[in-house]
C-alpha atoms as a PDB file:
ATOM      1  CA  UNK A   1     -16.963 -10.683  13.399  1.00  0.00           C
ATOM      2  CA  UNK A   2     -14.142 -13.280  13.561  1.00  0.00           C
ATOM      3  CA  UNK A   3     -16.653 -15.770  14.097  1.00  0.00           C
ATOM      4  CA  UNK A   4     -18.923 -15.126  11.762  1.00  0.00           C
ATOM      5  CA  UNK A   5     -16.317 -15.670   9.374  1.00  0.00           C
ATOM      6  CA  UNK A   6     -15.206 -18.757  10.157  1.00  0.00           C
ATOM      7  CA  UNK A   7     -18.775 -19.985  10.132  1.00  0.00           C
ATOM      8  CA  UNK A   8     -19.332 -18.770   7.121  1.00  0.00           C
ATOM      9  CA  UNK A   9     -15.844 -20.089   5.315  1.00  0.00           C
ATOM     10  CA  UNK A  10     -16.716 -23.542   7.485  1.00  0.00           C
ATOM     11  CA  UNK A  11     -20.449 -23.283   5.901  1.00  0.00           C
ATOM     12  CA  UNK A  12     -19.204 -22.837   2.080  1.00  0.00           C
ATOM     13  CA  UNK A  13     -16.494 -26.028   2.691  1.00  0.00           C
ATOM     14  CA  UNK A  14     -19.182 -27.905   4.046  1.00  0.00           C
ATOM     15  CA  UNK A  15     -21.247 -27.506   0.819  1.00  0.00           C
ATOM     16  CA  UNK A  16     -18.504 -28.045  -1.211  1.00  0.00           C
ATOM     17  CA  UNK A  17     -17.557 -31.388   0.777  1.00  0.00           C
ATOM     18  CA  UNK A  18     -21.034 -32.986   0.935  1.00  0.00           C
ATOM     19  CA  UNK A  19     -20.778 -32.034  -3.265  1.00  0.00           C
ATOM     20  CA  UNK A  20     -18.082 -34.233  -3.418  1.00  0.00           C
ATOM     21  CA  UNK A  21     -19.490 -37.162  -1.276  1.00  0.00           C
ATOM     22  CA  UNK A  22     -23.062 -36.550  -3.147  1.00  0.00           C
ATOM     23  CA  UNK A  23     -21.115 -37.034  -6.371  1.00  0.00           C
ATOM     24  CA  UNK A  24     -22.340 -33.531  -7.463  1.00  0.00           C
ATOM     25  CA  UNK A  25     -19.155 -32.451  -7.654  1.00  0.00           C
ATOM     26  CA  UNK A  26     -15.795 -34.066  -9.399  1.00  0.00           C
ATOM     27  CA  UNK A  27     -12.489 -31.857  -8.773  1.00  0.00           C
ATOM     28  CA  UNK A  28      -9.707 -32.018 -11.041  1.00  0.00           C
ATOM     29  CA  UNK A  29      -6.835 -33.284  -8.902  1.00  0.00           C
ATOM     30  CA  UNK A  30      -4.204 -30.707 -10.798  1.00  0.00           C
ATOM     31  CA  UNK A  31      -6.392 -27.548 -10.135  1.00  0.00           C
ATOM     32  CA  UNK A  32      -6.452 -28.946  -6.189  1.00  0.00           C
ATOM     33  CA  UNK A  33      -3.224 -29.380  -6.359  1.00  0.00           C
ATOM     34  CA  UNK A  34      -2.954 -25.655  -7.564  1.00  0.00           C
ATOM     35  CA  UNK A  35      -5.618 -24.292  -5.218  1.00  0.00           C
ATOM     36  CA  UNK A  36      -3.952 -25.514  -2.462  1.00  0.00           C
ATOM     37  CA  UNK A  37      -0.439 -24.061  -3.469  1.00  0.00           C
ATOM     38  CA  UNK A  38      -2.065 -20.331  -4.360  1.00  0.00           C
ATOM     39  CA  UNK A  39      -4.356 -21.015  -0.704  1.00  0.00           C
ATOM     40  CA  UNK A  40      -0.603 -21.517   0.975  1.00  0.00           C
ATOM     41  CA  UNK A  41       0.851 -18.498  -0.742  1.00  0.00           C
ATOM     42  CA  UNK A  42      -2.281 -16.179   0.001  1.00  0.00           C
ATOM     43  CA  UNK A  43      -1.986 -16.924   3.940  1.00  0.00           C
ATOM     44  CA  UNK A  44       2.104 -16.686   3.625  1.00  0.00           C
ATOM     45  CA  UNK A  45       1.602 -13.258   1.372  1.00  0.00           C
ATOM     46  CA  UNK A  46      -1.396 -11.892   4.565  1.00  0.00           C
ATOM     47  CA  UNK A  47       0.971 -13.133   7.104  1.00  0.00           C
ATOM     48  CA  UNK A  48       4.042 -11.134   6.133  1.00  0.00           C
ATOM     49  CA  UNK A  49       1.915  -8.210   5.387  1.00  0.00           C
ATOM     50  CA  UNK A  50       0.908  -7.705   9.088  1.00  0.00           C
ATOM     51  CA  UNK A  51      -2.590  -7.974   7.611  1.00  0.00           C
ATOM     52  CA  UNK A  52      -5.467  -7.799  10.011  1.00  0.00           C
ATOM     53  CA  UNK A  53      -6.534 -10.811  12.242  1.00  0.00           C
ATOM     54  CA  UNK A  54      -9.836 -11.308  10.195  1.00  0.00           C
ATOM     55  CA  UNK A  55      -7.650 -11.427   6.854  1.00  0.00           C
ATOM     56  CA  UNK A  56      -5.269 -13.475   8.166  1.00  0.00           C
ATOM     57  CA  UNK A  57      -8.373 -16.206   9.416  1.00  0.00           C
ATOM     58  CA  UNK A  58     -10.260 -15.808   5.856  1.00  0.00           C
ATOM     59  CA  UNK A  59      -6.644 -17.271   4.317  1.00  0.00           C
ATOM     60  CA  UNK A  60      -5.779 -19.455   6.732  1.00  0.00           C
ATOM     61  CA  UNK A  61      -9.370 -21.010   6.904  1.00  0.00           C
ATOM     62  CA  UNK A  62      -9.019 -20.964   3.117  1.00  0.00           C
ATOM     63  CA  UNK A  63      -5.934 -22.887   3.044  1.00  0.00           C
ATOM     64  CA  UNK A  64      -7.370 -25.562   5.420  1.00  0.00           C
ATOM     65  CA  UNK A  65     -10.936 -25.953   3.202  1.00  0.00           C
ATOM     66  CA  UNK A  66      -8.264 -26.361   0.007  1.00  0.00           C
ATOM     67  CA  UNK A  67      -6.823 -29.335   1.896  1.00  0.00           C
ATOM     68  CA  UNK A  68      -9.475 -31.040   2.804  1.00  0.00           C
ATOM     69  CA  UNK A  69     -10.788 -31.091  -0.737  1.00  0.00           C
ATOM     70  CA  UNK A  70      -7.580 -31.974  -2.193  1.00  0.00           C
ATOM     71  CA  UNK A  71      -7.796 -34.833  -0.295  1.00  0.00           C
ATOM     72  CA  UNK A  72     -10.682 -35.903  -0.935  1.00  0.00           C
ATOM     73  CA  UNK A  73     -10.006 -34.915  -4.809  1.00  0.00           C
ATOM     74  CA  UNK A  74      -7.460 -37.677  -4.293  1.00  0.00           C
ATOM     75  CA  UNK A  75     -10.243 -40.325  -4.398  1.00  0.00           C
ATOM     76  CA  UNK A  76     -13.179 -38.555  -6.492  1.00  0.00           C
ATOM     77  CA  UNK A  77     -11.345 -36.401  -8.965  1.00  0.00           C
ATOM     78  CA  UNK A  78     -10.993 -36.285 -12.711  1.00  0.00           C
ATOM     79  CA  UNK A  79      -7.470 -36.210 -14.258  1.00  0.00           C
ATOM     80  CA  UNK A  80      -6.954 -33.182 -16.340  1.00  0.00           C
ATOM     81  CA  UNK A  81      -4.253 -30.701 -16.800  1.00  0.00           C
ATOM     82  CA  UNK A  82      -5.089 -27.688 -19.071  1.00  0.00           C
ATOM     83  CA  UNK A  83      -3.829 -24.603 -19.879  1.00  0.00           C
ATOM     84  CA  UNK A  84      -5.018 -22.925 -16.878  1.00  0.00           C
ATOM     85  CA  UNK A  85      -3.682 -25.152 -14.590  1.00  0.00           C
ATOM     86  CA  UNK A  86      -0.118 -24.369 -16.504  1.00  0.00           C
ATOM     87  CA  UNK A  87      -0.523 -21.120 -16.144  1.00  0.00           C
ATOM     88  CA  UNK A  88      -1.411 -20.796 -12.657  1.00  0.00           C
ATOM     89  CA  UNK A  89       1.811 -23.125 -12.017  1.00  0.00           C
ATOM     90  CA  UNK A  90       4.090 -20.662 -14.080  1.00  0.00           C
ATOM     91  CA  UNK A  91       3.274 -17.788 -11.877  1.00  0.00           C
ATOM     92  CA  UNK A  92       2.863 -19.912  -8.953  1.00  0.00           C
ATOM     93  CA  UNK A  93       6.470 -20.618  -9.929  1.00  0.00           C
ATOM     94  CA  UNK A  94       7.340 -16.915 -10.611  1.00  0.00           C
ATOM     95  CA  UNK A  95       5.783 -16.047  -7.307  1.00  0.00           C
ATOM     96  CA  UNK A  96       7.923 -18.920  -5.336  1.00  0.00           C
ATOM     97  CA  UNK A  97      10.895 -16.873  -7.176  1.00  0.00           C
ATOM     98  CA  UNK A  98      10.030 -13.428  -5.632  1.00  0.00           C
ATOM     99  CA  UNK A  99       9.725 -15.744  -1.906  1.00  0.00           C
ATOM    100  CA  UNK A 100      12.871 -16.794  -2.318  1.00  0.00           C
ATOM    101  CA  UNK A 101      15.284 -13.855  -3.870  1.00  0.00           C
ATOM    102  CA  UNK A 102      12.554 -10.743  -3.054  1.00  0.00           C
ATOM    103  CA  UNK A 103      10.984  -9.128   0.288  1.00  0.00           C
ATOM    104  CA  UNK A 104       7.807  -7.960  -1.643  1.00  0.00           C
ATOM    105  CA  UNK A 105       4.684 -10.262  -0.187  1.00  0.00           C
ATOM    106  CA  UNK A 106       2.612  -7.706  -1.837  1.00  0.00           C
ATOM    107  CA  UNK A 107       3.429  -8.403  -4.947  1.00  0.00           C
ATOM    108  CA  UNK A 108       3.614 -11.640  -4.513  1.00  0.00           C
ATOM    109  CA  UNK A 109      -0.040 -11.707  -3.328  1.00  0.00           C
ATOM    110  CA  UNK A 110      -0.915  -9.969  -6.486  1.00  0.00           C
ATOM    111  CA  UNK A 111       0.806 -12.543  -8.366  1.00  0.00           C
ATOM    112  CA  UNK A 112      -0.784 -15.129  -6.557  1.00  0.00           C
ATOM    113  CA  UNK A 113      -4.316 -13.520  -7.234  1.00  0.00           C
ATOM    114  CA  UNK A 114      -3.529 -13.246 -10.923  1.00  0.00           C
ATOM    115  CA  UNK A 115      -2.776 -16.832 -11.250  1.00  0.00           C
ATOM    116  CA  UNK A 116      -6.257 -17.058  -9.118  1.00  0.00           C
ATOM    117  CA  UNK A 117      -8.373 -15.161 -11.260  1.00  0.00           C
ATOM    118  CA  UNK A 118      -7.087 -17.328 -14.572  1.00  0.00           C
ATOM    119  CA  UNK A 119      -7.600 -20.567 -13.005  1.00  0.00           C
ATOM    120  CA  UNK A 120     -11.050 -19.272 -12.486  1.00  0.00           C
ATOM    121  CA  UNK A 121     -11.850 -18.263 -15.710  1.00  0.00           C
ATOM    122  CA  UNK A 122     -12.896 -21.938 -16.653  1.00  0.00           C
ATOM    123  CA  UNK A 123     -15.267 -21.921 -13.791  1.00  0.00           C
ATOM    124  CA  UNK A 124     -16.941 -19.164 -14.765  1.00  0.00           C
ATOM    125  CA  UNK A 125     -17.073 -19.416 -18.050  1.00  0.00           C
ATOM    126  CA  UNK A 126     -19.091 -22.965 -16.922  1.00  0.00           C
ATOM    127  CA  UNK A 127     -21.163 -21.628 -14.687  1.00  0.00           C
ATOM    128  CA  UNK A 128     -21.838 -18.930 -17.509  1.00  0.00           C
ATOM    129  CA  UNK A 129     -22.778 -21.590 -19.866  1.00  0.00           C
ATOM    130  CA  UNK A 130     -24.689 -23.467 -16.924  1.00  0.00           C
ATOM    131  CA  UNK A 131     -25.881 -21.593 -13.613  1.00  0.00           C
ATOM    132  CA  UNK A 132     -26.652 -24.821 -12.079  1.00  0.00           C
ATOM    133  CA  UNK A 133     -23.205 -26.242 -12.423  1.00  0.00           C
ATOM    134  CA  UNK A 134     -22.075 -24.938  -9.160  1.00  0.00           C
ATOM    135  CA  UNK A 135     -23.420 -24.885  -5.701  1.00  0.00           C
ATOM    136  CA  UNK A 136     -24.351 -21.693  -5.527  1.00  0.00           C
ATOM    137  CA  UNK A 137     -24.291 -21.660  -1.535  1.00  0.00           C
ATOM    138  CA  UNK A 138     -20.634 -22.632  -1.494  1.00  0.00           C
ATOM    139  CA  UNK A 139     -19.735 -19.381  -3.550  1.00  0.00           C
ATOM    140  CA  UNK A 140     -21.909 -16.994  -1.160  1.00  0.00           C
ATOM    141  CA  UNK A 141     -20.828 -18.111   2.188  1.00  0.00           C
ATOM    142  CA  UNK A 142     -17.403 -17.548   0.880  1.00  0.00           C
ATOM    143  CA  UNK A 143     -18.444 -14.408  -0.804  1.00  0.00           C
ATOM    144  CA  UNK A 144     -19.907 -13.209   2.871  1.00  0.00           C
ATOM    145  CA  UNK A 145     -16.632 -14.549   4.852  1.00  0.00           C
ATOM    146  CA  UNK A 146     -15.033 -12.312   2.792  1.00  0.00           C
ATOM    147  CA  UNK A 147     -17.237  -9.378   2.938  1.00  0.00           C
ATOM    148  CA  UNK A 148     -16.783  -9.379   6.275  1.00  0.00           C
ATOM    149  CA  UNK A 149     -12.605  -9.997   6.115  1.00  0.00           C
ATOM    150  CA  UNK A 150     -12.583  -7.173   4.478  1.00  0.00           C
ATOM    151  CA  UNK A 151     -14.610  -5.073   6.846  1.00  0.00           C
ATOM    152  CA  UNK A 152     -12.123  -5.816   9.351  1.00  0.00           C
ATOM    153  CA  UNK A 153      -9.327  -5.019   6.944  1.00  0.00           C
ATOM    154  CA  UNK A 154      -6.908  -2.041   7.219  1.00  0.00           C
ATOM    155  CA  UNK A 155      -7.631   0.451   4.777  1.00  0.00           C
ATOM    156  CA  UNK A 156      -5.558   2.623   4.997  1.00  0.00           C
ATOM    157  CA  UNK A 157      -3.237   0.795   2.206  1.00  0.00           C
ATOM    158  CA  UNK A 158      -3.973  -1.541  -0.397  1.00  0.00           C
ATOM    159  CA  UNK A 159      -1.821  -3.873   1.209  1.00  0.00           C
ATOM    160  CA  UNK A 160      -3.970  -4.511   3.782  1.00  0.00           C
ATOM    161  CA  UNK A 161      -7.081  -5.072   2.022  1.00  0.00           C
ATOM    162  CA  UNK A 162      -6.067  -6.322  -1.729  1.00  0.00           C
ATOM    163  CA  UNK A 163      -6.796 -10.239  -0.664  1.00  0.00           C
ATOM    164  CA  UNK A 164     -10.155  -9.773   0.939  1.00  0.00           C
ATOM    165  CA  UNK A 165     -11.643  -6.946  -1.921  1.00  0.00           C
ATOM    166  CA  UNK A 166     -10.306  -9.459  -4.433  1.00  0.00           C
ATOM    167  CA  UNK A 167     -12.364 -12.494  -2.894  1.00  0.00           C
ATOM    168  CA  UNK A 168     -15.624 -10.400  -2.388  1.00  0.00           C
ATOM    169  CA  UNK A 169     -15.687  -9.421  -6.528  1.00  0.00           C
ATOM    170  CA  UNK A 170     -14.671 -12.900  -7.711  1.00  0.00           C
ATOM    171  CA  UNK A 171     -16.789 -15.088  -5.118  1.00  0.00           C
ATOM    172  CA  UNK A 172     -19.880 -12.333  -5.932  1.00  0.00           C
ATOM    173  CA  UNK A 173     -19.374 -12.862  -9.583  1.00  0.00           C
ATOM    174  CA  UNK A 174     -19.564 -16.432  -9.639  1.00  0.00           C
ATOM    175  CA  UNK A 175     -22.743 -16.335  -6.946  1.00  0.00           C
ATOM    176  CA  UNK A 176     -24.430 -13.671  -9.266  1.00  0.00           C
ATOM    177  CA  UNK A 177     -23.567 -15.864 -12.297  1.00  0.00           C
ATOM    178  CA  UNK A 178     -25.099 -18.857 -10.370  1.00  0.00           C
ATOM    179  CA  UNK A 179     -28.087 -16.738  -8.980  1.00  0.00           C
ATOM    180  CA  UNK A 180     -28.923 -16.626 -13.195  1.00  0.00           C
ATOM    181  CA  UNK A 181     -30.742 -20.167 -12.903  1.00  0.00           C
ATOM    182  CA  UNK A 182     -33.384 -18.265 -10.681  1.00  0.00           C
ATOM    183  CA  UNK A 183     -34.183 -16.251 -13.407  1.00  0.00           C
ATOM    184  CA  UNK A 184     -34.617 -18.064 -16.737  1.00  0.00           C
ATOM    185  CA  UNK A 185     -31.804 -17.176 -18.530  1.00  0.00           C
ATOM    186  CA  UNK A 186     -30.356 -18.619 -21.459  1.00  0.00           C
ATOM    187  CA  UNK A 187     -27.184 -19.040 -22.388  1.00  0.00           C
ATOM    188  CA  UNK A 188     -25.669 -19.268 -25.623  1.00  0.00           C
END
């Protein structure tokens, strides 16, 4: 199973870089920058959990993908700080503040996936407005690595299975919101 997700978080990068060298796809250098800080805290959160091996791979494979398209944002990416890039950096900054004077990686996780889910809302609400403004391969490949992180997950607490649940829901929602160019559906 551990390979299967790898090759699927290495297929959904792979979209998402040839996006980028296709000039499909323009990423703000701020939101990399935050990507890549809430991809380092996800892996440090899994890490000090004790999470499973195939959670630990999903976060660490998701913290190398962030990199690589951070650095390639460096060359290809629009300029723009909004306010969801300022509030993923305040609790980005809150959750550096439990690191540092707390022992509570869970929390810090769920901080972490908080200040996820509200940088996403601008993609979605995009991709809402526009189903073909994303790839929608790059979202399902993650959306399967993730399904099948969490399948290898410890259930028995929430712990051990917060970071992959949370991926499968938010990478399915944007896939099924892309899927909506399939079927003639207009937006607003």
């Amino acid at each position: 199973m551990n390979f299967l997700i790898g090759l699927f978080v290495a297929a959904s990068y792979y979209v998402g870089i040839k996006s980028i060298f296709q000039n499909k796809y323009y990423p703000s250098i701020y939101s990399r920058v935050v990507w890549l800080l809430l991809s380092v805290n996800a892996f440090a959160s899994v890490v000090a959990l004790k999470n499973s091996f195939s959670v630990i791979l999903l976060a660490g494979l998701g913290l190398f993908g962030s990199s690589i398209v951070l650095i390639l944002s460096l060359r290809k990416s629009k300029k723009t700080f909004g306010p969801t890039e300022l509030i993923a950096s305040l609790l980005l900054i809150i959750s550096l503040g439990i690191w540092l004077f707390t022992k509570l990686p869970l929390l810090n996780l769920s901080i972490g996936l908080l200040a996820h889910f509200i940088g996403g809302i601008p993609t979605y609400k995009k991709v809402f407005e526009d189903p073909k403004d994303e790839d929608i391969l790059f979202w399902l490949f993650f959306a399967v690595a993730s399904a099948l992180a969490f399948l290898g997950a410890d259930k028995s607490q929430l712990s051990g299975y917060l970071y992959p649940l949370y991926l499968v829901i938010f990478e399915f929602g944007m896939t099924f919101l892309c899927l909506r160019r399939y079927m003639n559906v207009k937006s607003r």
